[in-house]
Protein backbone atom coordinates (compact mmCIF):
# COMPACT_ATOMS: atom_id res chain seq x y z
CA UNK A 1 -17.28 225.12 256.11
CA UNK A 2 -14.62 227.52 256.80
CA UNK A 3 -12.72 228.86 253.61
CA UNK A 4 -9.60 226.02 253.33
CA UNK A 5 -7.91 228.86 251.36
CA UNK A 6 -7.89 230.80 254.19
CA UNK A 7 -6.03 228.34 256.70
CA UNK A 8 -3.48 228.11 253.82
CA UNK A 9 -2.54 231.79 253.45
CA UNK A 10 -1.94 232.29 257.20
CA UNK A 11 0.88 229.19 257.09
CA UNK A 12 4.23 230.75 258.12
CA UNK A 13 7.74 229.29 256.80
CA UNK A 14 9.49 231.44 259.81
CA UNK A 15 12.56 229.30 261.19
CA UNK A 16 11.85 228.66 265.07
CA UNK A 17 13.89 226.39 266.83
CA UNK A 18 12.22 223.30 268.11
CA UNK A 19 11.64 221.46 271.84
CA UNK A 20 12.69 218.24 272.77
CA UNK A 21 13.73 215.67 271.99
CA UNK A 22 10.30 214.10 274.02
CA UNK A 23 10.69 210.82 275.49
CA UNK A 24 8.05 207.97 275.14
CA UNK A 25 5.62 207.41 275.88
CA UNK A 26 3.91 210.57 274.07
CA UNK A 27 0.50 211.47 272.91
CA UNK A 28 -0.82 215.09 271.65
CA UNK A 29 -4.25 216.37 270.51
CA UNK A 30 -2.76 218.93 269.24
CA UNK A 31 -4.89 221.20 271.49
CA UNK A 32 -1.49 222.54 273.23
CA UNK A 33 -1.06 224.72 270.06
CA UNK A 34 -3.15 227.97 269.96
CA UNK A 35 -1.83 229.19 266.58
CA UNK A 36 0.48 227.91 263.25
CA UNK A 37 3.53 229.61 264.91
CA UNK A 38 3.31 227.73 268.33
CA UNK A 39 2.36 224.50 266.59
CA UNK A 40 5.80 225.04 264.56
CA UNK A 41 8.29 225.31 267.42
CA UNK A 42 7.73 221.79 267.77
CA UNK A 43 7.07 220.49 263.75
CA UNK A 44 8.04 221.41 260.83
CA UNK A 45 7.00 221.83 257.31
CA UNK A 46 8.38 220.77 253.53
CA UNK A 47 5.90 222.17 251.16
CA UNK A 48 6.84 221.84 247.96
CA UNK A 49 4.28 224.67 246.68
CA UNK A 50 3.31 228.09 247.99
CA UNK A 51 0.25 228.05 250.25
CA UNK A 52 -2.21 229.85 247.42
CA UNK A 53 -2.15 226.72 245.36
CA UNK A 54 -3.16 224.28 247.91
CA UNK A 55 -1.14 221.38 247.94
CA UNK A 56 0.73 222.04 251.24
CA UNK A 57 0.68 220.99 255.14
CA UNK A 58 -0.79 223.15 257.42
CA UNK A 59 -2.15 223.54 261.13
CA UNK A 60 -5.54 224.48 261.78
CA UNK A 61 -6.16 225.85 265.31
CA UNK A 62 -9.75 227.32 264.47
CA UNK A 63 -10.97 223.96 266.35
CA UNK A 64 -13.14 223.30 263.03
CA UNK A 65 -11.69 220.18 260.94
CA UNK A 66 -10.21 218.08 263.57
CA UNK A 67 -11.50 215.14 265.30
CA UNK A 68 -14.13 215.99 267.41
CA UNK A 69 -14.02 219.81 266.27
CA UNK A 70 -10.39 219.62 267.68
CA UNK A 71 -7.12 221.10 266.27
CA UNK A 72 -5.32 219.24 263.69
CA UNK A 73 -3.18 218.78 260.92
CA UNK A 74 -4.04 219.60 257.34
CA UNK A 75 -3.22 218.58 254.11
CA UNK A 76 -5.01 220.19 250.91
CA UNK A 77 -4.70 218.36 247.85
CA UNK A 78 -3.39 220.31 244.99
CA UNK A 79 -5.97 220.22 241.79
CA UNK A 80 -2.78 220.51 239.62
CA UNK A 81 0.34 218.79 240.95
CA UNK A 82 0.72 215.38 242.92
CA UNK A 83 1.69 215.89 246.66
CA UNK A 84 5.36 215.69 247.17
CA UNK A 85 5.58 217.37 250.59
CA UNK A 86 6.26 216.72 254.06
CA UNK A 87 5.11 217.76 257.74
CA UNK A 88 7.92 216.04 260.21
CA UNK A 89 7.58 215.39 263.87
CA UNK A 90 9.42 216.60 266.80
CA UNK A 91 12.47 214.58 267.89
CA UNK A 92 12.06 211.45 270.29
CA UNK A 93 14.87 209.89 272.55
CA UNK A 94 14.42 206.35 271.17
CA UNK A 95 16.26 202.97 272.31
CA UNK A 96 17.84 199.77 270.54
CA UNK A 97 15.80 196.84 271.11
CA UNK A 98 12.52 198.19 272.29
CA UNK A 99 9.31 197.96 270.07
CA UNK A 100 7.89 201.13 269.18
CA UNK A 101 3.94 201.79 268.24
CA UNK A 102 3.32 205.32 266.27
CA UNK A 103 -0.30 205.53 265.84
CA UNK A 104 -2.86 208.73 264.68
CA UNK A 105 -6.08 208.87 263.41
CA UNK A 106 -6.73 210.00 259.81
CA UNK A 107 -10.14 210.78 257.31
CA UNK A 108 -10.56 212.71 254.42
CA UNK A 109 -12.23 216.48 254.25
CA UNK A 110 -14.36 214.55 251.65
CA UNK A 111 -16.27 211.98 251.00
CA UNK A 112 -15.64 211.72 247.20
CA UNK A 113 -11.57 212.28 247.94
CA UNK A 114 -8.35 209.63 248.32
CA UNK A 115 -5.31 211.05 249.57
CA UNK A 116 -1.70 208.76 249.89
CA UNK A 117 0.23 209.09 252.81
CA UNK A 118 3.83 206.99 253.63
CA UNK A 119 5.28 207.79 256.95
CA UNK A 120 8.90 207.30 257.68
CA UNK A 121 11.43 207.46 260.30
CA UNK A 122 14.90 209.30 260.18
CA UNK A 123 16.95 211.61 262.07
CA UNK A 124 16.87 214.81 261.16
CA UNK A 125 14.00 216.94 259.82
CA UNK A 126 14.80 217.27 256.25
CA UNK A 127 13.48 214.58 253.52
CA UNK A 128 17.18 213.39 252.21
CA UNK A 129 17.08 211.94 256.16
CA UNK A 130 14.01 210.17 256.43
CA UNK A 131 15.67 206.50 254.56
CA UNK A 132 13.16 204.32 256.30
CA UNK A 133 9.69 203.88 255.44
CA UNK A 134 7.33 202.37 258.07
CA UNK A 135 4.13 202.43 256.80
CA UNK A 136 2.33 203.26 253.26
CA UNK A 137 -1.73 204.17 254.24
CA UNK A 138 -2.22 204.90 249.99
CA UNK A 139 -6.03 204.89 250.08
CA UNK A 140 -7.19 207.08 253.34
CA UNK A 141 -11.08 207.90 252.18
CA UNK A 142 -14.53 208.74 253.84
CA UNK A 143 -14.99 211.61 256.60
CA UNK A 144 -15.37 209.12 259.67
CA UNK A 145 -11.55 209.28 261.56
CA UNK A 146 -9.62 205.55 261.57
CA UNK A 147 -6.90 204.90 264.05
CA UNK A 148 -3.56 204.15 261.89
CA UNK A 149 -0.68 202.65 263.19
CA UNK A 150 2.68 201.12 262.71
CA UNK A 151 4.92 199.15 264.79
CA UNK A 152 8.60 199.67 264.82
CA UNK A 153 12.28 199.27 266.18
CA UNK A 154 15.47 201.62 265.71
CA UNK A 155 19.24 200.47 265.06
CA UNK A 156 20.71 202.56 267.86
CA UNK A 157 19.97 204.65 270.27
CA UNK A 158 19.40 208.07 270.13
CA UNK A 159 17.17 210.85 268.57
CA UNK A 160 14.91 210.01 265.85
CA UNK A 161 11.98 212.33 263.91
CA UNK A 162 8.49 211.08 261.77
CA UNK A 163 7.87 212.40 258.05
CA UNK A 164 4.22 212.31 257.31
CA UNK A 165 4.84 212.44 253.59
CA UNK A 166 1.50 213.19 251.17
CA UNK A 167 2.11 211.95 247.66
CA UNK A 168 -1.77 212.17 246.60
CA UNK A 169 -2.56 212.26 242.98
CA UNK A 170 -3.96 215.42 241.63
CA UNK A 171 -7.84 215.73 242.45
CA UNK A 172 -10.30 218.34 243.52
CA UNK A 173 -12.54 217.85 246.76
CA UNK A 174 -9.62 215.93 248.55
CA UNK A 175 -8.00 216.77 252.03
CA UNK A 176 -6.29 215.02 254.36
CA UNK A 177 -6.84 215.26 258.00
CA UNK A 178 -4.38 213.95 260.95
CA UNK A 179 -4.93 214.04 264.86
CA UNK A 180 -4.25 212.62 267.86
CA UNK A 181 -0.90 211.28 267.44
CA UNK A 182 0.92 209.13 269.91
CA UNK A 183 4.05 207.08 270.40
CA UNK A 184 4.18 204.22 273.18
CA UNK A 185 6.07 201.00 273.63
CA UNK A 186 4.32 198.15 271.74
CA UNK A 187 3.00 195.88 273.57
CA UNK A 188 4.09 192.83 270.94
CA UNK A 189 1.72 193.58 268.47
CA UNK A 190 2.01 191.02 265.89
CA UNK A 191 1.22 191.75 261.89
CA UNK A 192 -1.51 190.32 261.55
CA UNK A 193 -2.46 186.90 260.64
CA UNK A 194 -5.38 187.00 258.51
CA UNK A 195 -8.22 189.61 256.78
CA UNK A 196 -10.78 187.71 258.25
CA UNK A 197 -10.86 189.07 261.59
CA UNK A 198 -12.88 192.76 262.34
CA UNK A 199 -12.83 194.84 265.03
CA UNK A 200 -15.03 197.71 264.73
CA UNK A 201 -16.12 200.43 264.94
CA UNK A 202 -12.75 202.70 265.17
CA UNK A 203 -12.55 204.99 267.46
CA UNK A 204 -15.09 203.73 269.98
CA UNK A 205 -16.81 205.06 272.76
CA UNK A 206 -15.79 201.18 274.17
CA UNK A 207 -18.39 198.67 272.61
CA UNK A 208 -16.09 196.83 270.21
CA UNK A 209 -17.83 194.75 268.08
CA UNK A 210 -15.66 191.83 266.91
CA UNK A 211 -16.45 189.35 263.42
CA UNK A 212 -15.33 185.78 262.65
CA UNK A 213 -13.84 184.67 265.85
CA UNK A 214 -15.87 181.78 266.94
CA UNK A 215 -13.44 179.74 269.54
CA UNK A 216 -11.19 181.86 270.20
CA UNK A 217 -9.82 184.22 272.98
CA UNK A 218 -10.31 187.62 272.64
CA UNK A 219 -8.02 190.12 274.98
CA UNK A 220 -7.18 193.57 275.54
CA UNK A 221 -4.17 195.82 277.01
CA UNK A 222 -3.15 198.96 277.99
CA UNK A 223 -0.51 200.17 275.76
CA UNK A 224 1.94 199.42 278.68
CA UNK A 225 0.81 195.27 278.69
CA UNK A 226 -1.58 195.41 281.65
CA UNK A 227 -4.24 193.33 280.76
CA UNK A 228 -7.66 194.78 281.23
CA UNK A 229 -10.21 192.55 279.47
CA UNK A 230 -10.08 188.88 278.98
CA UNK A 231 -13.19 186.78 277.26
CA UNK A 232 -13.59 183.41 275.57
CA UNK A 233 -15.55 184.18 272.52
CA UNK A 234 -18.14 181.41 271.27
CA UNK A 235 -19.68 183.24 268.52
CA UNK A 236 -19.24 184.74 265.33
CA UNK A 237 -20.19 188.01 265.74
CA UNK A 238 -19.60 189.17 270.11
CA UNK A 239 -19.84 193.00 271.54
CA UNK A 240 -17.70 193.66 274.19
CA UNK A 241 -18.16 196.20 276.82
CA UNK A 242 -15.06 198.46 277.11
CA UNK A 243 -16.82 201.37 278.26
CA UNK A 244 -15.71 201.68 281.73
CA UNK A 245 -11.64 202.10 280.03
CA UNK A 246 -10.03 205.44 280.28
CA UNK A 247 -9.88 207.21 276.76
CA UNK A 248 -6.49 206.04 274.81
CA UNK A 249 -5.50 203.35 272.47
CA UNK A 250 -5.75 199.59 273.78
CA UNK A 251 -3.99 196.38 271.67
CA UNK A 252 -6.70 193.78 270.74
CA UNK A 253 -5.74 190.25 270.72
CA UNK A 254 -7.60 187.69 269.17
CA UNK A 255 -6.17 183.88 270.22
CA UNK A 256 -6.99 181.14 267.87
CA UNK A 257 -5.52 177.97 266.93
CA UNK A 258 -2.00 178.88 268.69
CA UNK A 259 -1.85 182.30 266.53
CA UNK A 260 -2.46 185.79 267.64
CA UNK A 261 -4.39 188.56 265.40
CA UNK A 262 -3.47 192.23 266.90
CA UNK A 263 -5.60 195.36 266.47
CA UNK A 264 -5.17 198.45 268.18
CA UNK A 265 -8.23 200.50 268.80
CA UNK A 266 -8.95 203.99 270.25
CA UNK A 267 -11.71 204.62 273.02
CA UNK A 268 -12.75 207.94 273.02
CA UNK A 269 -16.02 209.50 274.91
């Protein structure tokens, strides 16, 4: 594994003035970004301790830690301190009324590791600004990458950022890893209803496998509401065949009993 201690040192704290705002929907792979300077014209960091000491946000464009060897965002867990630092978003033109979905997919450098991660919502990209928290992920652990996600409305219109805050306890052998992140219009995504439900595995190359849903409707949308799979599920444990879907994220719906369990799942090939 490439030297973490490395990617660290080369983090710059240069002021460059960032692009947008970007309007919605909006996905990135973070591929667009050949090196830590070019990823910061568009986000920003808050680290709280100089890079040598781990325990900071950083970019890694060597293609090594990311989802699917891909480019990504990095946090290294500090042996010494708790994390109390931020990476914040680009700005996003953002409208009353509408239903927001944020997601990104998240696993730890480690298998042994837990890091804590709250994201929040403000408008401006300083931490006194970010008054709204939208989603606390405290226990993000194993290597395999989960799709997170929040849903989300704004008061007003107008231009709005996302703090990725980490707040991990001190601990050796611990990193945090982000990708893919995207921002669409929810598709009425509903919290959901019970624990009982699974839909796995996450990301998919699009068999879904999906647990304890005997009589009940299972369906799936684009994260625009087109409808694209519909099946009446008569067993507890059914695969469906989602293969033939273009790579993205896709809103789950399971039907039962006049209530509606959401899940929102990533197909990638």
């Amino acid at each position: 594994m490439k030297n973490l201690l490395f990617l660290l040192s080369i983090l710059s704290f240069c002021a460059v003035n960032a692009q947008g705002p970007y309007t919605v929907p909006y996905s990135t792979d973070f591929e667009e970004y050949a090196s830590d300077g070019a990823f910061q014209i568009d986000w920003t960091y808050d680290n709280t301790q100089i890079a040598s000491s781990i325990g900071v946000w950083t970019f890694d464009y060597t293609a090594y830690f990311g989802y699917n060897m891909s480019n990504c965002i990095l946090y290294g867990t500090s042996s010494l301190e708790a994390g109390d630092d931020w990476v914040f978003s680009p700005g996003f033109t953002l409208q009353a009324g509408t239903n927001y979905t944020l997601s990104f997919l998240a696993a730890n450098g480690y298998s042994a590791g837990s890091e804590a991660l709250k994201i929040y919502i403000g408008t401006d990209t300083i931490a006194a600004t970010m008054t709204t928290l939208l989603e606390d992920f405290s226990a993000i652990t194993g290597t395999t990458f989960t799709n997170k996600f929040t849903t989300f409305s704004v008061p007003s219109n107008g231009t709005y950022y996302f703090g990725f805050f980490s707040y991990t306890s001190p601990q050796g052998y611990s990193m945090l890893i982000v990708d893919n992140f995207s921002i669409e219009i929810a598709t009425g995504v509903e919290e959901n209803l019970s624990n009982n439900y699974a839909v796995y595995p996450n990301p998919s190359n699009g068999l879904i496998n999906v647990e304890n849903a005997d009589h009940a409707k299972i369906e799936v949308y684009t994260m625009l509401g087109t409808c694209v799979y519909k099946q009446d599920n008569n067993a507890n444990t059914s695969q469906i065949d989602l293969s033939d879907l273009s790579e993205g994220n896709y809103i789950v719906h399971i039907l039962i009993d006049g209530k509606t369990n959401s899940s929102m799942i990533t197909i990638r090939k």
